[in-house]
PDB file of N, CA and C in Angstrom:
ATOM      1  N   UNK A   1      12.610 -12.919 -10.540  1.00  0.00           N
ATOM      2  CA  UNK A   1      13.389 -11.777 -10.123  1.00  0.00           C
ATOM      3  C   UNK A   1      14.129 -12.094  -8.821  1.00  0.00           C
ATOM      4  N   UNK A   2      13.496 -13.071  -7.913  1.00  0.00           N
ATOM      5  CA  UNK A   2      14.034 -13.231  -6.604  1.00  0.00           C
ATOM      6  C   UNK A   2      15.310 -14.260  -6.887  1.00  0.00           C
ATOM      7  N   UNK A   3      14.840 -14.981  -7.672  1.00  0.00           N
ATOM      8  CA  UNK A   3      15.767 -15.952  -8.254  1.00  0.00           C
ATOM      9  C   UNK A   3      16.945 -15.573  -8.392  1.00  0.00           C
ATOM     10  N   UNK A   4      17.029 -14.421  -9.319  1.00  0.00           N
ATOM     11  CA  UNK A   4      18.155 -13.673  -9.901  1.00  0.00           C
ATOM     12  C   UNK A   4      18.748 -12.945  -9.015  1.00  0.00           C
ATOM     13  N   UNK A   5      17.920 -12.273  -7.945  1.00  0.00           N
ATOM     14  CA  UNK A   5      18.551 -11.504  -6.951  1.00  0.00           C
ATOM     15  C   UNK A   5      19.850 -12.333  -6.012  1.00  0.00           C
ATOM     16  N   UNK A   6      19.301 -14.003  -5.663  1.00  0.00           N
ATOM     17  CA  UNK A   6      19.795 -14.290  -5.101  1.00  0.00           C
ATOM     18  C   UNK A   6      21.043 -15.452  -5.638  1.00  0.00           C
ATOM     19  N   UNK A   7      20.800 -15.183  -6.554  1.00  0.00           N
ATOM     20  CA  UNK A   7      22.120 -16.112  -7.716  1.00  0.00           C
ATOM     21  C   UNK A   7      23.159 -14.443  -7.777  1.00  0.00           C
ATOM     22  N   UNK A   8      22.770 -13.093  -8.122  1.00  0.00           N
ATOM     23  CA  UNK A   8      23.694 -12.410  -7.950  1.00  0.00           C
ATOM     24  C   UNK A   8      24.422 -12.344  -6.479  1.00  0.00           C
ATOM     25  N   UNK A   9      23.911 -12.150  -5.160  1.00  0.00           N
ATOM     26  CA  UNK A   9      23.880 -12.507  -3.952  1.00  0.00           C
ATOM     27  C   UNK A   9      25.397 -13.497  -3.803  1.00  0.00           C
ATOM     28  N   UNK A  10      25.031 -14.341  -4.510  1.00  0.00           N
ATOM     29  CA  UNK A  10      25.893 -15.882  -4.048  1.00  0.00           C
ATOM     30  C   UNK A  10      26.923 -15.406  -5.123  1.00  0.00           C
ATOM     31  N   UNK A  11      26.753 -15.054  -6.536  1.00  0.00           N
ATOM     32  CA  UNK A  11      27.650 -14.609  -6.931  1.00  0.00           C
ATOM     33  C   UNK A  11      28.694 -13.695  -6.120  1.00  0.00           C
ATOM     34  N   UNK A  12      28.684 -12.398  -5.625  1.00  0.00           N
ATOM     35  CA  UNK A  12      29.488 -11.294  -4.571  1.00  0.00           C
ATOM     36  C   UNK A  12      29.715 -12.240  -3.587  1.00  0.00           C
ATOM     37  N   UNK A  13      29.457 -13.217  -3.017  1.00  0.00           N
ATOM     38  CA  UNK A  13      29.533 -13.395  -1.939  1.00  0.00           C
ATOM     39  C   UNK A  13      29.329 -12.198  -0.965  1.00  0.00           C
ATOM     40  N   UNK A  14      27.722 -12.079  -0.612  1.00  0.00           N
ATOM     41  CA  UNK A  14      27.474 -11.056  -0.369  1.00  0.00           C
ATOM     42  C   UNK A  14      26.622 -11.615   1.290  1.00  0.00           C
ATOM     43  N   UNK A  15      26.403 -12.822   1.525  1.00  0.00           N
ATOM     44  CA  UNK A  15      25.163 -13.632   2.411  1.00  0.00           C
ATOM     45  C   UNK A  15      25.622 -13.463   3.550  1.00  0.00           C
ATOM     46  N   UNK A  16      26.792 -13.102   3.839  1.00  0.00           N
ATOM     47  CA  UNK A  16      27.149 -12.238   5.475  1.00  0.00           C
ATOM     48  C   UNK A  16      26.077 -11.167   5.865  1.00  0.00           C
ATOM     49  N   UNK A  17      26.106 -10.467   4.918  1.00  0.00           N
ATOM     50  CA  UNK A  17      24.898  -9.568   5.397  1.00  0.00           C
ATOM     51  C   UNK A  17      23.510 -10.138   5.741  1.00  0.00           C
ATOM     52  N   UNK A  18      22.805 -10.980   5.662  1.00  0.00           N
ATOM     53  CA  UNK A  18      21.877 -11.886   6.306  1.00  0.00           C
ATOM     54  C   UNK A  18      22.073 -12.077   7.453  1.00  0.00           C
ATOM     55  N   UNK A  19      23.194 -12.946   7.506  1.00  0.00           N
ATOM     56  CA  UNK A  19      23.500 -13.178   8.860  1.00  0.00           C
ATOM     57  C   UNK A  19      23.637 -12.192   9.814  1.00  0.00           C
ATOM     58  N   UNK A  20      23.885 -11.041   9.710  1.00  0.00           N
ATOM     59  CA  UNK A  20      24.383  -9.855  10.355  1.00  0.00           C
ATOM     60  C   UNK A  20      22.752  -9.605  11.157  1.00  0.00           C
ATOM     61  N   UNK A  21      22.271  -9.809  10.591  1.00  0.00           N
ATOM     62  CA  UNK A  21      20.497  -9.663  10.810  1.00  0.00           C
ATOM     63  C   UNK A  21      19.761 -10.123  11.781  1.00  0.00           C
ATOM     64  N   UNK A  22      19.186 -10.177  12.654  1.00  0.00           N
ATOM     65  CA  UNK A  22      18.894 -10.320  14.078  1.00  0.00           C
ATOM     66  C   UNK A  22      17.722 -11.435  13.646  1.00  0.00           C
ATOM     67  N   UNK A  23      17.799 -12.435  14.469  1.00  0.00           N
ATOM     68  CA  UNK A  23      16.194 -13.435  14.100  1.00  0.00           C
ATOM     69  C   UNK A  23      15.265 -12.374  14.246  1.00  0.00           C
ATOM     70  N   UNK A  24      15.202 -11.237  15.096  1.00  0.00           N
ATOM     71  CA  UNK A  24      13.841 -10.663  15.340  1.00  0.00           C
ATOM     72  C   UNK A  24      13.359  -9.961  14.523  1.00  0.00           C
ATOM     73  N   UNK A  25      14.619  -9.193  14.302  1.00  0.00           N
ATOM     74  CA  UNK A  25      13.958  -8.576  12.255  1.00  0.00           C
ATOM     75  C   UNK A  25      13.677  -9.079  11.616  1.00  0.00           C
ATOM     76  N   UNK A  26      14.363 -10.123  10.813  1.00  0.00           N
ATOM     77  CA  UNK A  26      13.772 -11.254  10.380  1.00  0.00           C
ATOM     78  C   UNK A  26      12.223 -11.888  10.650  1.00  0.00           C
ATOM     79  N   UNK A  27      12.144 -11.992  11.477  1.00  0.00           N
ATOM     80  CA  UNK A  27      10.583 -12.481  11.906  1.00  0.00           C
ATOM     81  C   UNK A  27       9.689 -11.724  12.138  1.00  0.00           C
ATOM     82  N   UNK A  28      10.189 -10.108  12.560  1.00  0.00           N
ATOM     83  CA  UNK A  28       9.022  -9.227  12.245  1.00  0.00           C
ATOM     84  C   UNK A  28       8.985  -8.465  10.502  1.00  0.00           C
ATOM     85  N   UNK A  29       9.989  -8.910   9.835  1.00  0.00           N
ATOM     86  CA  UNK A  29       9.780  -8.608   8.021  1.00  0.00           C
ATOM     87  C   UNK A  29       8.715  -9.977   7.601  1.00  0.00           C
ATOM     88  N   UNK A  30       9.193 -10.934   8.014  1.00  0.00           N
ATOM     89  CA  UNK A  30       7.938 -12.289   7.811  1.00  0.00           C
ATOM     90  C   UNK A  30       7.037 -11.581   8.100  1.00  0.00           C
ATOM     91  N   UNK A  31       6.387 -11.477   9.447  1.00  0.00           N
ATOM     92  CA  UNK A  31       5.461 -10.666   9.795  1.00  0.00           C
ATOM     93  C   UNK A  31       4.291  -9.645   8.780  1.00  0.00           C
ATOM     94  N   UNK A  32       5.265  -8.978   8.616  1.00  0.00           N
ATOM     95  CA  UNK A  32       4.404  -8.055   7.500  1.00  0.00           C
ATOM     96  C   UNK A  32       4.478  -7.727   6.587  1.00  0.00           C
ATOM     97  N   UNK A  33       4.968  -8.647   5.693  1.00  0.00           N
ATOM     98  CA  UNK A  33       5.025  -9.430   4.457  1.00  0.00           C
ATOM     99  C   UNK A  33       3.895  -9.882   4.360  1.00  0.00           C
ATOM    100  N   UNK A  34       3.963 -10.804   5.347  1.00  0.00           N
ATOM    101  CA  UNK A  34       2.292 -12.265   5.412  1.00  0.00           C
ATOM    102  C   UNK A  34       1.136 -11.314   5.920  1.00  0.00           C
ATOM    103  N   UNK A  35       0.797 -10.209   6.233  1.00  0.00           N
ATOM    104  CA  UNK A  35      -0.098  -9.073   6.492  1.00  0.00           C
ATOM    105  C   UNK A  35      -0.448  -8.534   5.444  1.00  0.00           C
ATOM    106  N   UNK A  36       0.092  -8.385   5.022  1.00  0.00           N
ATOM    107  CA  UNK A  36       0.405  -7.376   3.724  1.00  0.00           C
ATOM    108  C   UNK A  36      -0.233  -8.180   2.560  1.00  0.00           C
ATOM    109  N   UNK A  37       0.281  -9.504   2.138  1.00  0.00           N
ATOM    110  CA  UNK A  37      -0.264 -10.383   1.906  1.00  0.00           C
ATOM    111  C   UNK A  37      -1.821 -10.605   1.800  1.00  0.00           C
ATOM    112  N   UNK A  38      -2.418 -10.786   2.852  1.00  0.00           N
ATOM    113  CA  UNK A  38      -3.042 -11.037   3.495  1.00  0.00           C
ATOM    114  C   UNK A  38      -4.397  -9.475   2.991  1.00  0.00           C
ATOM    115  N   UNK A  39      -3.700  -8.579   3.752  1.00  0.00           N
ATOM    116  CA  UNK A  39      -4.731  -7.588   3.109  1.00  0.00           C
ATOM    117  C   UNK A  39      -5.147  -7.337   1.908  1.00  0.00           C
ATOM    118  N   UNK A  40      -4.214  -7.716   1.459  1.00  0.00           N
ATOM    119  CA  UNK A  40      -4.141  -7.301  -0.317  1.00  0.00           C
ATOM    120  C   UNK A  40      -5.380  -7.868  -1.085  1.00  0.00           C
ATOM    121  N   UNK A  41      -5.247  -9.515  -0.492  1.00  0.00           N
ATOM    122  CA  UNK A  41      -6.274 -10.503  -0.854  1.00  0.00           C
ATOM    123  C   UNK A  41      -7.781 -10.529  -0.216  1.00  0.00           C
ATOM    124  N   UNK A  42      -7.971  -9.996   0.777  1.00  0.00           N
ATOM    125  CA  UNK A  42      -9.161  -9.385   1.031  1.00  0.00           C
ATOM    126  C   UNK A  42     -10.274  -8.953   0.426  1.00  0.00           C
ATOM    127  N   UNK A  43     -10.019  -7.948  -0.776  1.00  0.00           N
ATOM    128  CA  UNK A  43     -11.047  -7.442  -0.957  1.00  0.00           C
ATOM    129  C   UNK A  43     -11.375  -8.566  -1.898  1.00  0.00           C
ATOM    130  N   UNK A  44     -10.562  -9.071  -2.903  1.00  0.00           N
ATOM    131  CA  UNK A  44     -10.938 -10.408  -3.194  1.00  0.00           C
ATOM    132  C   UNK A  44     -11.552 -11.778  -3.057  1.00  0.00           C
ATOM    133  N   UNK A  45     -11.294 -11.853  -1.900  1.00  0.00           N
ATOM    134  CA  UNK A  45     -12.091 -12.857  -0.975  1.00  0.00           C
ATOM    135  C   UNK A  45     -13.400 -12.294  -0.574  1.00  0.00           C
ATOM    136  N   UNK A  46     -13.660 -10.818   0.025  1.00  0.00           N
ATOM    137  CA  UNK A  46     -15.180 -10.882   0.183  1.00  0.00           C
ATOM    138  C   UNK A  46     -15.803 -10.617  -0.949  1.00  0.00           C
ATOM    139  N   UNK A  47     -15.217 -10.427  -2.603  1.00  0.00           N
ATOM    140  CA  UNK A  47     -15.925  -9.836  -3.567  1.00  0.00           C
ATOM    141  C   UNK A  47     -16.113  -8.702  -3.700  1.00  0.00           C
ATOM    142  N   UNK A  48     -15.430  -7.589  -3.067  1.00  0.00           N
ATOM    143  CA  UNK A  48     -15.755  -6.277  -3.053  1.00  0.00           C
ATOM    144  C   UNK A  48     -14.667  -5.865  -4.229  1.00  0.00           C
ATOM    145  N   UNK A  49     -14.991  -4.141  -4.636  1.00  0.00           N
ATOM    146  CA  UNK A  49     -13.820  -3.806  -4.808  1.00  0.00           C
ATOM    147  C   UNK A  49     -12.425  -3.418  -3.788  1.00  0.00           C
ATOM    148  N   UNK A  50     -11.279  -3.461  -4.854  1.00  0.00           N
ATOM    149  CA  UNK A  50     -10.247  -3.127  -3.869  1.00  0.00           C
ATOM    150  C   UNK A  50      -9.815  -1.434  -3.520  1.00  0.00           C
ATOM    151  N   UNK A  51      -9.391  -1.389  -2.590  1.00  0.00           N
ATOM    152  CA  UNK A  51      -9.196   0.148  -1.878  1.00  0.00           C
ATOM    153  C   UNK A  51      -7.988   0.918  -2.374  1.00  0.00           C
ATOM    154  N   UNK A  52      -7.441   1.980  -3.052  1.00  0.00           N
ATOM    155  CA  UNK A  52      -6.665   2.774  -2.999  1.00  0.00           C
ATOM    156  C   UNK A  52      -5.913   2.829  -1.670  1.00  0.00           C
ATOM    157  N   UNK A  53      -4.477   2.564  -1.706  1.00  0.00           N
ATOM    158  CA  UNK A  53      -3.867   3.277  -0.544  1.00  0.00           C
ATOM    159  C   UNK A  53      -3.163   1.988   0.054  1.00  0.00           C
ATOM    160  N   UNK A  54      -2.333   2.178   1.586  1.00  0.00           N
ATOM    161  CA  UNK A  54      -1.573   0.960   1.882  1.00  0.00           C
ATOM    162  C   UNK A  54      -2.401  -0.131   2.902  1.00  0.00           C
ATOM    163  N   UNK A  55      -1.514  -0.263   3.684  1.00  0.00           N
ATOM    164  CA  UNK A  55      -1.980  -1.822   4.635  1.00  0.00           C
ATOM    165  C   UNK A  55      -3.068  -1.290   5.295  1.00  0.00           C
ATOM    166  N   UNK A  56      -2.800  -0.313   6.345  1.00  0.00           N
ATOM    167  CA  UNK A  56      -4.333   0.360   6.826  1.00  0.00           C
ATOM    168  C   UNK A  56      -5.334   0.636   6.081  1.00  0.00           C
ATOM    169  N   UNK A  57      -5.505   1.394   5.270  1.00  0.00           N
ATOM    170  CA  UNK A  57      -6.387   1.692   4.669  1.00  0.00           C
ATOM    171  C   UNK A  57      -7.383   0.525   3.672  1.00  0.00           C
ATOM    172  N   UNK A  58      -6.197  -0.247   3.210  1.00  0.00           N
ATOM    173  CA  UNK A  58      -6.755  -1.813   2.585  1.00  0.00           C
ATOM    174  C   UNK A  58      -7.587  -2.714   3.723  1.00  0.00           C
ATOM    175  N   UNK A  59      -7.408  -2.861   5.072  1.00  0.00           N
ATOM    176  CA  UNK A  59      -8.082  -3.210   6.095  1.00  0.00           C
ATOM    177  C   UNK A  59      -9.203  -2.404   6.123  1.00  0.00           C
ATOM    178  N   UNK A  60      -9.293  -1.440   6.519  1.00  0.00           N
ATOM    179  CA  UNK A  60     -10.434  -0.743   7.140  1.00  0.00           C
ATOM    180  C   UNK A  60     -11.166  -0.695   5.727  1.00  0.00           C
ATOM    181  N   UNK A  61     -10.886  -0.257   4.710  1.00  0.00           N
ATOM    182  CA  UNK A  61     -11.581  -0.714   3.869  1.00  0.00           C
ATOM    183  C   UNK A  61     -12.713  -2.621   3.520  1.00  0.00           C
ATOM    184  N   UNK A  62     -11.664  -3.255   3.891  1.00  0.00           N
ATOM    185  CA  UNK A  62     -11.909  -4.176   3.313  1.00  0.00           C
ATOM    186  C   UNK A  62     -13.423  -4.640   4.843  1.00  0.00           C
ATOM    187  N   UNK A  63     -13.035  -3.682   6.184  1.00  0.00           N
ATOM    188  CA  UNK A  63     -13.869  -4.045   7.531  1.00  0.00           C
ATOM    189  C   UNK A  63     -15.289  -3.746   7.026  1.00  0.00           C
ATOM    190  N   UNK A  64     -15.242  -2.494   6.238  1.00  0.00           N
ATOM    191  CA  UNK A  64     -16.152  -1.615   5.811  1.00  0.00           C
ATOM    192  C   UNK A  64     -17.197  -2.372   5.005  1.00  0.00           C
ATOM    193  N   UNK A  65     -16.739  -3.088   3.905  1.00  0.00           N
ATOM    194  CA  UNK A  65     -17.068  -3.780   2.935  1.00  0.00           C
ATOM    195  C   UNK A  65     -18.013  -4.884   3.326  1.00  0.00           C
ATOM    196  N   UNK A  66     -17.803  -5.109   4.537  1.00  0.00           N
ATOM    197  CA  UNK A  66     -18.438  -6.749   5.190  1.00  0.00           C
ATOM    198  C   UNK A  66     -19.814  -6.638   4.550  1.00  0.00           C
ATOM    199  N   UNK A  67     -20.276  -5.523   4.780  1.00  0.00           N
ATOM    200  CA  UNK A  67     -21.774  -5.425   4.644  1.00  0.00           C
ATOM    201  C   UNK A  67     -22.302  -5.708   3.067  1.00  0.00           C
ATOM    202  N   UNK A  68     -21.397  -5.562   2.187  1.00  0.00           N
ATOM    203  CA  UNK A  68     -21.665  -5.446   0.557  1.00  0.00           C
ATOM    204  C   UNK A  68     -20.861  -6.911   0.111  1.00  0.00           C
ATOM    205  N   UNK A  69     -20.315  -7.680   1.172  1.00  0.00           N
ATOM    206  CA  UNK A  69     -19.515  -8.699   0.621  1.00  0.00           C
ATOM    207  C   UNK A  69     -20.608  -9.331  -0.320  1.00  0.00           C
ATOM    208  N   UNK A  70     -19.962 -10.454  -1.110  1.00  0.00           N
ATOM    209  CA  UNK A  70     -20.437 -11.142  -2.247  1.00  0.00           C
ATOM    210  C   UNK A  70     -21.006 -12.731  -1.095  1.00  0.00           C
ATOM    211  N   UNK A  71     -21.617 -12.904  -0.990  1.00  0.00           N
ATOM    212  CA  UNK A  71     -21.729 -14.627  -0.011  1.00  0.00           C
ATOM    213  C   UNK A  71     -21.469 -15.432  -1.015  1.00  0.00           C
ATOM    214  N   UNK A  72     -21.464 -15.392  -2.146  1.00  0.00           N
ATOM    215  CA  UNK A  72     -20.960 -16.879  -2.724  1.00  0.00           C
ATOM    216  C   UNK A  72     -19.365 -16.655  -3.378  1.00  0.00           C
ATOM    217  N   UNK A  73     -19.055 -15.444  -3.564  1.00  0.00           N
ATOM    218  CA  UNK A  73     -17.531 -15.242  -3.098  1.00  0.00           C
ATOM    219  C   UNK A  73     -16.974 -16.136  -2.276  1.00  0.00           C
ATOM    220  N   UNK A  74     -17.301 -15.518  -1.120  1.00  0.00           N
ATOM    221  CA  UNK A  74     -16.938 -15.643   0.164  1.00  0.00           C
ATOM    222  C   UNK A  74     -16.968 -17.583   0.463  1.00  0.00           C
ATOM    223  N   UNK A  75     -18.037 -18.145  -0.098  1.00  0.00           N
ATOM    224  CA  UNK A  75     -18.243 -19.369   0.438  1.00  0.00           C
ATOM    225  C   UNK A  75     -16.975 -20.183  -0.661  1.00  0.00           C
ATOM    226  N   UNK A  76     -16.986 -19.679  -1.922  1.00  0.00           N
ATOM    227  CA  UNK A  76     -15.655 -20.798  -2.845  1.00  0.00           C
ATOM    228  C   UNK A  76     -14.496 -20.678  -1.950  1.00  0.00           C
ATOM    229  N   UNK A  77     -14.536 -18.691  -1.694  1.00  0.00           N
ATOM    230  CA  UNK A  77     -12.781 -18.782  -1.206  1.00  0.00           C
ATOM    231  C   UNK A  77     -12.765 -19.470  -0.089  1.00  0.00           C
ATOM    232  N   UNK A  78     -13.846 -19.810   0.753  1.00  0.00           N
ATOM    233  CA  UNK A  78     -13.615 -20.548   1.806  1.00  0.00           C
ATOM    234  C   UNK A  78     -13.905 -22.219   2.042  1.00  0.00           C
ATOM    235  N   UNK A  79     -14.190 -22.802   0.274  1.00  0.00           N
ATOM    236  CA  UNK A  79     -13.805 -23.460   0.264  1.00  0.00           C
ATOM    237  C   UNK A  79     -12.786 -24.673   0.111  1.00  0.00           C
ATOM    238  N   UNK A  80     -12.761 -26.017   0.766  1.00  0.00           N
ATOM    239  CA  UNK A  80     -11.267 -26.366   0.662  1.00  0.00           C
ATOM    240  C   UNK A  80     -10.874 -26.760  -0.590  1.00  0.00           C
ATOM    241  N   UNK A  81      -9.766 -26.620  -1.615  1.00  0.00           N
ATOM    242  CA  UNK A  81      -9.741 -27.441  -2.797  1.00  0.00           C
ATOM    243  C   UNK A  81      -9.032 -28.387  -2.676  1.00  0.00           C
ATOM    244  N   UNK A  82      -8.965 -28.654  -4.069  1.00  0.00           N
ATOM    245  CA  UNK A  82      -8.586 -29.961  -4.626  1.00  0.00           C
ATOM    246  C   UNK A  82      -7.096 -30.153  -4.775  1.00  0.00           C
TER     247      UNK A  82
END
């Protein structure tokens, strides 16, 4: 889909608008993207279930959880692969 987004993109010649875009926005959308990310995969990683609701609530959920985590979950996802 991103693919396509950005082959239509180049099609309009549309990529001025990027540029128009401040590095700092830019780096705070990275930002919490890779958070977001990040929480999502959580409850996964400790073995719990996952939480209803957005980025906060997926955190504090997932803080909550420590106590019910899975330990051998926890030890694959933290191990290194292959």
């Amino acid at each position: 889909m991103t693919g396509l987004a950005l082959l239509l993109f180049a099609l309009i010649r549309i990529g001025w608008v990027v540029d128009a875009i401040s590095d700092v926005v830019i780096t705070g959308l990275k930002i919490g993207v890779g958070l977001t990310i990040v929480a999502e995969q959580l409850p996964d990683l400790l073995g719990i279930e996952p939480a209803e609701g957005g980025f906060i609530r997926t955190v504090a959920h997932a803080a909550a959880g420590l106590g019910a985590a899975n330990g051998a979950t926890m030890l694959v996802a933290a191990s290194p692969s292959a």
